[in-house]
C-alpha atoms as a PDB file:
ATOM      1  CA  UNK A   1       5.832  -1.500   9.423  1.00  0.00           C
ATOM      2  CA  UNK A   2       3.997  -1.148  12.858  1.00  0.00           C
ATOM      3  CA  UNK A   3       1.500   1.829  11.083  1.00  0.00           C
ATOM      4  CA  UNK A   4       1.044  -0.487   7.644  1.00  0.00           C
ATOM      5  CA  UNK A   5      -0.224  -3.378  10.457  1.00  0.00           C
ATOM      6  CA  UNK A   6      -2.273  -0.729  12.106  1.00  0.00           C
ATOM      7  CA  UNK A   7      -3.938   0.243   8.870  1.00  0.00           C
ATOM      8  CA  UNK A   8      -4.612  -3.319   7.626  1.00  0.00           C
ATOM      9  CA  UNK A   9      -5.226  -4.572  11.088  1.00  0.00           C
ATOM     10  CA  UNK A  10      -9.021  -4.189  10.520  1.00  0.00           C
ATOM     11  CA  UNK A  11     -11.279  -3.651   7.514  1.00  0.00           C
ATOM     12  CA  UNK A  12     -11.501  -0.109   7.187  1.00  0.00           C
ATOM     13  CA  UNK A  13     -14.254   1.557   5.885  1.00  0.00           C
ATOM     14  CA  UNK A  14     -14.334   3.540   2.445  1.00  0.00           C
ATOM     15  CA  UNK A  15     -14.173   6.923   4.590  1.00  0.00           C
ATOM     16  CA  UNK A  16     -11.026   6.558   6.544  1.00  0.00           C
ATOM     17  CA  UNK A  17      -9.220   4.217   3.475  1.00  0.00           C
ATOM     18  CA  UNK A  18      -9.674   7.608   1.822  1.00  0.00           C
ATOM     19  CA  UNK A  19      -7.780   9.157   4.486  1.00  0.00           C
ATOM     20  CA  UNK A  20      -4.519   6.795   3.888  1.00  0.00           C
ATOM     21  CA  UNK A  21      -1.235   7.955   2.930  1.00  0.00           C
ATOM     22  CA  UNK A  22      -2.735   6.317  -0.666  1.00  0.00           C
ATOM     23  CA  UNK A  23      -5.226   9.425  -0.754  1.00  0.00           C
ATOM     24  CA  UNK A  24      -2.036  11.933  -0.888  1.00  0.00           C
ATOM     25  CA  UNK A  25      -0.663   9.635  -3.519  1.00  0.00           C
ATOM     26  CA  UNK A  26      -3.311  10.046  -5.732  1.00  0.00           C
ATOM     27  CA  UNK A  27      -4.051  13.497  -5.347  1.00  0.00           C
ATOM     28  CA  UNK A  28      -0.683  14.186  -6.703  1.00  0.00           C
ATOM     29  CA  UNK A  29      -1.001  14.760 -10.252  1.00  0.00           C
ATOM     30  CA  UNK A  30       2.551  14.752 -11.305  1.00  0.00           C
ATOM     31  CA  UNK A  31       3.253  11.451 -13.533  1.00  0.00           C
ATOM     32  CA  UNK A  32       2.991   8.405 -12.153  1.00  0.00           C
ATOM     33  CA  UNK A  33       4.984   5.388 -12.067  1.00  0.00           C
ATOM     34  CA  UNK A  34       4.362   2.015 -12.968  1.00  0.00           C
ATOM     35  CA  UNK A  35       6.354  -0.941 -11.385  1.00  0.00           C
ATOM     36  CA  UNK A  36       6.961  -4.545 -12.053  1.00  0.00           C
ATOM     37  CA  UNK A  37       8.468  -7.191  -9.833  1.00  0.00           C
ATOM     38  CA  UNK A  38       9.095 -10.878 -10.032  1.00  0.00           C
ATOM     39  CA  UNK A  39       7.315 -13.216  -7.308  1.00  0.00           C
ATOM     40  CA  UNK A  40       7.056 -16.402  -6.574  1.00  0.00           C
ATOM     41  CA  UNK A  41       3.296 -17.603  -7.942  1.00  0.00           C
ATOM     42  CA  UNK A  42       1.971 -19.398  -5.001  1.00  0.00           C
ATOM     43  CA  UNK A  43       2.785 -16.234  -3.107  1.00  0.00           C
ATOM     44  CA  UNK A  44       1.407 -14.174  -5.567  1.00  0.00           C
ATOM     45  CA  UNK A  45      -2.289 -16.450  -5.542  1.00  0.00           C
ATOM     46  CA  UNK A  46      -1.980 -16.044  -1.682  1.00  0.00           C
ATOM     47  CA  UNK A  47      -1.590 -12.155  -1.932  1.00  0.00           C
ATOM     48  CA  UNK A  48      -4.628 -11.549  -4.161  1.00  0.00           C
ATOM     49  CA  UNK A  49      -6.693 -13.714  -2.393  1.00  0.00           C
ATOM     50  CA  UNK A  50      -6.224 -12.465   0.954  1.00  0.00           C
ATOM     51  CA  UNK A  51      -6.816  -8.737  -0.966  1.00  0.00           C
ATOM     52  CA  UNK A  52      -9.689  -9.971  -2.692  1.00  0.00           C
ATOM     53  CA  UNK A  53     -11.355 -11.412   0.416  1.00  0.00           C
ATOM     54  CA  UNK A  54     -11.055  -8.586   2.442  1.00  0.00           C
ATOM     55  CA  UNK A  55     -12.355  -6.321  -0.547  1.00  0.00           C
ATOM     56  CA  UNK A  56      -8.622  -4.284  -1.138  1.00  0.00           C
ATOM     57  CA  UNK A  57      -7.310  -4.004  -4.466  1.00  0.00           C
ATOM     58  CA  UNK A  58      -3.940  -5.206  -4.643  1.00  0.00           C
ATOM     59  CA  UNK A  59      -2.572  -2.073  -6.357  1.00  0.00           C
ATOM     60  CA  UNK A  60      -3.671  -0.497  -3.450  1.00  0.00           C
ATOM     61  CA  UNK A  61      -1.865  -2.697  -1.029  1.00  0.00           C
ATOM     62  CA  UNK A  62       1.220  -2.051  -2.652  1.00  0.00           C
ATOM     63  CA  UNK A  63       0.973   1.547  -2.540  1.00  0.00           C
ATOM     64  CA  UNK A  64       0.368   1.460   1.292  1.00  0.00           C
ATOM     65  CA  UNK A  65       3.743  -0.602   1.429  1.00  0.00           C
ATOM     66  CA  UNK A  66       5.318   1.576  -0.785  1.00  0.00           C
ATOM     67  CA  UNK A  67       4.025   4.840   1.574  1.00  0.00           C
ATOM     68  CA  UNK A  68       4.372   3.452   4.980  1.00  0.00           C
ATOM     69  CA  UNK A  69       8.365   2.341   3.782  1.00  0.00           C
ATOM     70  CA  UNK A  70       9.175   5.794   2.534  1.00  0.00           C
ATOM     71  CA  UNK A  71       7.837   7.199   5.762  1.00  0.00           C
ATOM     72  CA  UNK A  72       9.968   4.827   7.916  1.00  0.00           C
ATOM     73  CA  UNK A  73      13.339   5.223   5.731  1.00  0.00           C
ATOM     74  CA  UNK A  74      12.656   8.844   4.659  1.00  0.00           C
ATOM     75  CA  UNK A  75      15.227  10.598   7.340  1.00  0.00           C
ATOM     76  CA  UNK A  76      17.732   8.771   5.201  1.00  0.00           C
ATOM     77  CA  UNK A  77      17.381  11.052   2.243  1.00  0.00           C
ATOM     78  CA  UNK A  78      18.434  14.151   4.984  1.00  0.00           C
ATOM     79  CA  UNK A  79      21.297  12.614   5.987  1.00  0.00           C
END
């Protein structure tokens, strides 16, 4: 998780936000997926105000999770 701290450590500017493992997601144009999960809703109202404040969708937030835990686990699939 140390590179997903790194990246929301400070506010990044459009430019290198564009240069996120989130850029490589979108430029692949096979078919996306859509998720859903379950969280608690005082959790939830903490998340998207912490995203909204520092000007980060929360879609987005969850897609640098989702890319910076496939990067750490990833050898796993080799194995």
């Amino acid at each position: 998780m140390a590179k997903l701290k790194d990246m929301l450590g400070t506010q990044a500017s459009i430019a290198q936000e564009s240069r996120t493992a989130v850029s490589s997601f979108k430029s692949n144009h096979d078919k996306n997926k859509m998720i859903s999960a379950y969280v608690d809703a005082e959790r939830y109202t903490k998340f998207k105000a912490i995203n909204e404040r520092r000007g980060i969708s929360s879609n987005k937030i969850l897609n640098l999770l989702i890319a910076d835990y496939v990067l750490q686990y990833e050898k796993l699939l080799d194995e």
